[in-house]
Protein backbone atom coordinates (compact mmCIF):
# COMPACT_ATOMS: atom_id res chain seq x y z
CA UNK A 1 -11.12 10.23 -17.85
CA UNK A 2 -11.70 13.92 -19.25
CA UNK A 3 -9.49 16.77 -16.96
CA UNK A 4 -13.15 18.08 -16.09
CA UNK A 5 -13.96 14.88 -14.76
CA UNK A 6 -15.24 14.41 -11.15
CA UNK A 7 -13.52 12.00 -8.73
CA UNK A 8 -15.78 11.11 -6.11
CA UNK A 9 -14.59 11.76 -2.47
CA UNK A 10 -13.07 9.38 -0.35
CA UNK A 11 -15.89 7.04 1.57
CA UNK A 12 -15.63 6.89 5.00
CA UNK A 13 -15.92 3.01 5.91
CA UNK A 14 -16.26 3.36 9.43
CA UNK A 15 -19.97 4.39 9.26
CA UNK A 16 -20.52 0.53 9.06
CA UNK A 17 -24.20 -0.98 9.21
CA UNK A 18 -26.98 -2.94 7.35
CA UNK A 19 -26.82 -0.96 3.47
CA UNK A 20 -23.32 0.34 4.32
CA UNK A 21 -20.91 0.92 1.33
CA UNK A 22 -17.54 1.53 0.51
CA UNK A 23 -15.46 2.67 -2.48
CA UNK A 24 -14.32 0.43 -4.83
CA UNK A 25 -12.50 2.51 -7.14
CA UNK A 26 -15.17 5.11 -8.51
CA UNK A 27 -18.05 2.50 -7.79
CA UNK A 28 -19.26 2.59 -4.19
CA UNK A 29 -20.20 -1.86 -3.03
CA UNK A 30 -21.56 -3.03 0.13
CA UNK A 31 -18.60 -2.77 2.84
CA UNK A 32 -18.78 -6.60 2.89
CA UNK A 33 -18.10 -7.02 -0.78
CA UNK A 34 -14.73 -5.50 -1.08
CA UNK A 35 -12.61 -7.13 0.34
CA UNK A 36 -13.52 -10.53 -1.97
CA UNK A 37 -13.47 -7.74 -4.91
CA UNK A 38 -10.27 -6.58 -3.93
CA UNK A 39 -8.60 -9.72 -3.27
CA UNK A 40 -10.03 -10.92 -6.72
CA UNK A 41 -8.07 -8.16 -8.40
CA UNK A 42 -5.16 -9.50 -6.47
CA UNK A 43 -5.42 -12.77 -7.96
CA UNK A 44 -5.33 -11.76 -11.36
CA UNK A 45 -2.60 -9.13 -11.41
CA UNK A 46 -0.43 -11.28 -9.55
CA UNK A 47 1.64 -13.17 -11.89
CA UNK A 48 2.83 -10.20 -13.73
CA UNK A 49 2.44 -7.91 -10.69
CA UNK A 50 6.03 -7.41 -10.54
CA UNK A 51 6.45 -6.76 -14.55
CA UNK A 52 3.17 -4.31 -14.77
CA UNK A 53 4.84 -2.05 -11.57
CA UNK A 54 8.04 -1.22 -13.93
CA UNK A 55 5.93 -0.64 -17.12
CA UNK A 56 3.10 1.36 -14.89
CA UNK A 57 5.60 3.28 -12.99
CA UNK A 58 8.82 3.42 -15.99
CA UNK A 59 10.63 1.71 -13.33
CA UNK A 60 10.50 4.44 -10.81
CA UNK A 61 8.45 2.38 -8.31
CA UNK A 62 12.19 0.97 -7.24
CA UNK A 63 13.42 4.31 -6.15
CA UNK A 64 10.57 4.60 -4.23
CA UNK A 65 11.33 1.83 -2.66
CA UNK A 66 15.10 2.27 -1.70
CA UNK A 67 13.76 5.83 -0.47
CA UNK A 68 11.25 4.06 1.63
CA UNK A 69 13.34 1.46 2.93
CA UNK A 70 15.92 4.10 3.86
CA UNK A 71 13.53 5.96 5.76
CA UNK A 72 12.51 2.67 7.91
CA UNK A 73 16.08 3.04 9.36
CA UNK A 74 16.99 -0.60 9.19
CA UNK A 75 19.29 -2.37 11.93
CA UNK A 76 19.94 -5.88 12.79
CA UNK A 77 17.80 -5.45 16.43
CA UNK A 78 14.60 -3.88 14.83
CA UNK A 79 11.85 -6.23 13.91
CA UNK A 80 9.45 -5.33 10.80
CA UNK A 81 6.16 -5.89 9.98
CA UNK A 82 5.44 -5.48 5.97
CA UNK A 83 1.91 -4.84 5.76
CA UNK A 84 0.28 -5.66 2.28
CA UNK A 85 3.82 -6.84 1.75
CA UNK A 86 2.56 -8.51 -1.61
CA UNK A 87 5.40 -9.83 -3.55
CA UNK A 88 7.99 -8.83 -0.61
CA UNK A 89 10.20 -5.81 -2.32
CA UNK A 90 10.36 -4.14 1.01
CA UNK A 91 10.77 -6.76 3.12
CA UNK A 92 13.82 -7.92 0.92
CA UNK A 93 15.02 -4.43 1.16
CA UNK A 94 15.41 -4.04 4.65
CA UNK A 95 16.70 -7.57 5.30
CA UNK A 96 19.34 -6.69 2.61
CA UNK A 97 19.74 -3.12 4.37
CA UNK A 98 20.59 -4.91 7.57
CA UNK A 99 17.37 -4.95 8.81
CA UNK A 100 16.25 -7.95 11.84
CA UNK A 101 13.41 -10.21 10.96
CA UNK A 102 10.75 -9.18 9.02
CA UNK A 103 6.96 -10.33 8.82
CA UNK A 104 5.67 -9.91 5.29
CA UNK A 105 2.33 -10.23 5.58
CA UNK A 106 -0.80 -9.89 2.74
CA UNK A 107 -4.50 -10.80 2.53
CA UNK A 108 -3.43 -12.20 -0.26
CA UNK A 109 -2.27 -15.97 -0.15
CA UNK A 110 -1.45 -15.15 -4.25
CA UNK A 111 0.48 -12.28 -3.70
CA UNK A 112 2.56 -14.13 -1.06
CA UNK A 113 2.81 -17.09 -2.97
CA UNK A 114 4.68 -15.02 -5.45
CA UNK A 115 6.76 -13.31 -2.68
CA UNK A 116 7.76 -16.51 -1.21
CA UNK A 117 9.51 -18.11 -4.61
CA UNK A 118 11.01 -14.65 -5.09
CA UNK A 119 13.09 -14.98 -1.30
CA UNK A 120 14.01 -18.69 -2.38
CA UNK A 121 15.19 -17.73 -5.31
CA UNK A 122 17.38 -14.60 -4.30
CA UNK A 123 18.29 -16.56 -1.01
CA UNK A 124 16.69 -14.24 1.24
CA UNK A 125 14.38 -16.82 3.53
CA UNK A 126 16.42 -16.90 6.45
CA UNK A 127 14.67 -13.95 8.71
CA UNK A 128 11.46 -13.94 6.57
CA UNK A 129 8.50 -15.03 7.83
CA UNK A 130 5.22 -15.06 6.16
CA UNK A 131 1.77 -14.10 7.30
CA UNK A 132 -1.99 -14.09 5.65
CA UNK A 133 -3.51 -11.80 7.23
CA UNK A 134 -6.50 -9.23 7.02
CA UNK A 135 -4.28 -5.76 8.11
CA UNK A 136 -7.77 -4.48 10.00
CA UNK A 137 -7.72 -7.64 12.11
CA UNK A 138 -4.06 -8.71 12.61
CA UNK A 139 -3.80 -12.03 14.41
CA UNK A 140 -0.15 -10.08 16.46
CA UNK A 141 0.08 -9.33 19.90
CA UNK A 142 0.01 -6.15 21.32
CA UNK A 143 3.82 -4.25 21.07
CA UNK A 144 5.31 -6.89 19.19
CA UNK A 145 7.34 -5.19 16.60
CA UNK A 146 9.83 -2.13 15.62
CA UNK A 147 8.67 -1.04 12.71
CA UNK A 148 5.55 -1.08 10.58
CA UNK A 149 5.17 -0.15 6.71
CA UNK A 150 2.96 -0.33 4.09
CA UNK A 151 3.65 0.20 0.47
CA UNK A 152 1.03 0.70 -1.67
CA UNK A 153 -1.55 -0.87 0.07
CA UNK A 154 -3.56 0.97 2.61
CA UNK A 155 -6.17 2.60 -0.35
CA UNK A 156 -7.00 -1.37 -1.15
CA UNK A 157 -8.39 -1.46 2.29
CA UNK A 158 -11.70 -1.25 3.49
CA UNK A 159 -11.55 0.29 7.00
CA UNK A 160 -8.53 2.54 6.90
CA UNK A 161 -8.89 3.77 10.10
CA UNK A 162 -8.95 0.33 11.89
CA UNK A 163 -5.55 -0.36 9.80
CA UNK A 164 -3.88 2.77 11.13
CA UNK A 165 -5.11 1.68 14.25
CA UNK A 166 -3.62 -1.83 14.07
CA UNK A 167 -0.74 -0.71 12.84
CA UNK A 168 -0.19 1.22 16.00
CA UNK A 169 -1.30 -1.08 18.40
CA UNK A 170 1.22 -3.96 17.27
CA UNK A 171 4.07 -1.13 17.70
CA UNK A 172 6.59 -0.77 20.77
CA UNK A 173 6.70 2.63 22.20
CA UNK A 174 9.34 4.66 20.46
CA UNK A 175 8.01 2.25 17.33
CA UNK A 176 7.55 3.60 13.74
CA UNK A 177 4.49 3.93 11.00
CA UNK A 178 5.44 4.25 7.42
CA UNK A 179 2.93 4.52 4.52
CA UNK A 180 4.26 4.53 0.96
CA UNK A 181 1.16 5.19 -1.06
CA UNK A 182 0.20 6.69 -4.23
CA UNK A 183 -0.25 10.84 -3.49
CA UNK A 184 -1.75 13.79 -5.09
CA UNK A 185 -0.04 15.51 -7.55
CA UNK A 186 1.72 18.62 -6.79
CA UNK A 187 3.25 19.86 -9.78
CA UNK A 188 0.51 21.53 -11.73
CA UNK A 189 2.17 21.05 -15.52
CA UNK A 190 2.02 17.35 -14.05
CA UNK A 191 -1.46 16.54 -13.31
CA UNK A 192 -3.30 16.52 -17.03
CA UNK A 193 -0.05 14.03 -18.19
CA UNK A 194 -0.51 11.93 -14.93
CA UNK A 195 -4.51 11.67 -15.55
CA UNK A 196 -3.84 10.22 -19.35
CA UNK A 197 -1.07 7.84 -18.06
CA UNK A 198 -3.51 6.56 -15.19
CA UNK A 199 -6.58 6.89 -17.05
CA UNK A 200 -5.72 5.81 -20.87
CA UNK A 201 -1.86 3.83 -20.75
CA UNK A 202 -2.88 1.76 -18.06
CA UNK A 203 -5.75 -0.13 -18.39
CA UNK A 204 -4.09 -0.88 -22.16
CA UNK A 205 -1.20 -2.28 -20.69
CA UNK A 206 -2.61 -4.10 -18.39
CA UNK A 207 -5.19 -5.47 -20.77
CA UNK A 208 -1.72 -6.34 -23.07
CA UNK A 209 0.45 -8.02 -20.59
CA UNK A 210 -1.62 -9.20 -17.91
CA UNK A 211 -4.75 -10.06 -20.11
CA UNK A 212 -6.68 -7.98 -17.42
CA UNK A 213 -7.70 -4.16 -18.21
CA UNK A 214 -10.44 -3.78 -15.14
CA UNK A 215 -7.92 -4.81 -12.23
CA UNK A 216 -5.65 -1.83 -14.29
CA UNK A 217 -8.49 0.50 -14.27
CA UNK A 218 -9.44 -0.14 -10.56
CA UNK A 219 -6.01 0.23 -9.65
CA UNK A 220 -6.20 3.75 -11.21
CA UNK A 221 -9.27 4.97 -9.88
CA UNK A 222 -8.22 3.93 -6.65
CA UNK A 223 -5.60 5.64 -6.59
CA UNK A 224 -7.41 9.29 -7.61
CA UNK A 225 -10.00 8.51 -4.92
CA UNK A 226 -7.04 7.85 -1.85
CA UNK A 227 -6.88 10.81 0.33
CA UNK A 228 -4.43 13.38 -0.10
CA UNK A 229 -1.02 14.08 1.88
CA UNK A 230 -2.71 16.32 4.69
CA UNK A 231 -5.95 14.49 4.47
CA UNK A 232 -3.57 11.20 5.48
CA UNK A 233 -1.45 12.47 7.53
CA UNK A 234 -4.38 14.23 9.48
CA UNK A 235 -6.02 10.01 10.06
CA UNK A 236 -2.54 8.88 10.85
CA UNK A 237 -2.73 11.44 13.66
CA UNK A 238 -6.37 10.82 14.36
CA UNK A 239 -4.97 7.42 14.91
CA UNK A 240 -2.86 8.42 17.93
CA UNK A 241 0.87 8.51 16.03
CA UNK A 242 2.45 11.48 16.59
CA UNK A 243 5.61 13.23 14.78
CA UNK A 244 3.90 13.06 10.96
CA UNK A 245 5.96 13.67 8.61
CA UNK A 246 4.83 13.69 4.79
CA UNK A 247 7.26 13.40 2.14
CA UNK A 248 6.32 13.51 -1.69
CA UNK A 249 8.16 11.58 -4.65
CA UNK A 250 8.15 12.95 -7.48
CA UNK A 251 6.03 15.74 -7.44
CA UNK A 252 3.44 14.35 -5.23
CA UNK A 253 2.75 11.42 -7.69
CA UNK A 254 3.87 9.05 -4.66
CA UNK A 255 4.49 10.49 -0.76
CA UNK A 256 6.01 8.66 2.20
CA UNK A 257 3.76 9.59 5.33
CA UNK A 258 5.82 8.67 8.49
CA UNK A 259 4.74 8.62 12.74
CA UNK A 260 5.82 7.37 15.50
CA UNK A 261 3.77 5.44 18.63
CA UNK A 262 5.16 7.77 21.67
């Protein structure tokens, strides 16, 4: 990807209907294909998930993590729900913060799978539960949890709206929202060294370690097409929270969006 190249604008997936499409990456697929396509990508990146995010990210993703977890507020009587909780880093974080239960919860049964031998192994099970689950659909009842955060997962999904939306509705009142996703830069000297890293190291390592450069590549140009802090925070509000808060990492190249269901 040239610095003069064009990155499409974000699709809105709520104009749903017979010929509908949706983003996936820089190619726009029928709505009803990307989920499969998405999930697909999930299964292949899976078993080296954990050691492509410390190559990708230089190991930086962790801070981001701590930063995020910190900002949940964790305490033994609030209950979490990890949405797109993948291979559980959050969830594990806020139970070792001194967090209540937690939910992690993924479409993807892989992901999960991975997630789950992880908490054996670092004897975290007790106050883990684990949940398959579509995060536009959640099988939850209405007000059932404390807190609700999603780490680099909501630009995967199809209908963001009807996530944010979710996301509130399985809130308590006084309940909190927390998106870590991928951000736009802000940092101008940045942007042209973020672009190469994204566009050329990437897909190379991904294609080295994981035997997959396309998953690498989507992953990229999903993360250019994502909306931007004040486009995001402006849905999240759209969505009924209220109190958003948008804090970058790093220069923008990551940004915790918070709100709270009043």
């Amino acid at each position: 990807m040239s610095d003069n190249a064009q990155v499409p604008p974000p699709h809105d997936a709520t104009a749903a209907g017979p010929g509908a499409t949706v983003d996936f990456g820089f190619r726009e697929v029928p709505t009803t294909a990307k989920k499969p396509m998405v999930r697909a990508v999930f299964d292949s990146v899976a078993p080296k998930y954990d050691l492509m995010n410390d190559l990708m990210s230089l190991g930086i993703h962790r801070a981001w993590k701590r930063a995020f977890v910190r900002a949940l507020g964790p305490r033994p009587g609030l209950r979490l729900l990890d949405l797109a909780g993948g291979t559980g880093d959050v969830s594990f974080g806020w139970r070792r913060a001194g967090g209540g239960p937690a939910i992690l919860s993924d479409i993807n049964a892989a992901m999960l799978a991975v997630g789950y031998r992880r908490a054996v192994d670092a004897a975290l099970i007790g106050g883990l539960s684990f949940l398959v689950a579509d995060a536009e659909r959640l099988p939850l009842p209405d007000r059932c949890v404390d807190r609700v955060s999603m780490a680099f997962g909501l630009r995967n999904c199809t209908d963001k709206d009807a996530v944010l939306a979710e996301a509130r509705r399985v809130l308590v009142p006084g309940g909190r929202y927390l998106c870590l996703e991928f951000s736009q830069v802000q940092v101008a000297a940045l942007a042209p060294i973020y672009r190469a890293w994204s566009f050329g190291v990437l897909p190379r390592l991904g294609q080295a370690i994981a035997g997959d450069a396309d998953s690498y590549r989507y992953l990229a140009e999903s993360i250019a097409r994502f909306p931007d802090q004040q486009a995001l925070a402006a849905m999240m509000r759209d969505a009924g929270f209220a109190r958003v808060e948008v804090r970058n990492l790093s220069g923008g190249i990551a940004a915790i969006h918070s709100g709270w269901r009043l």
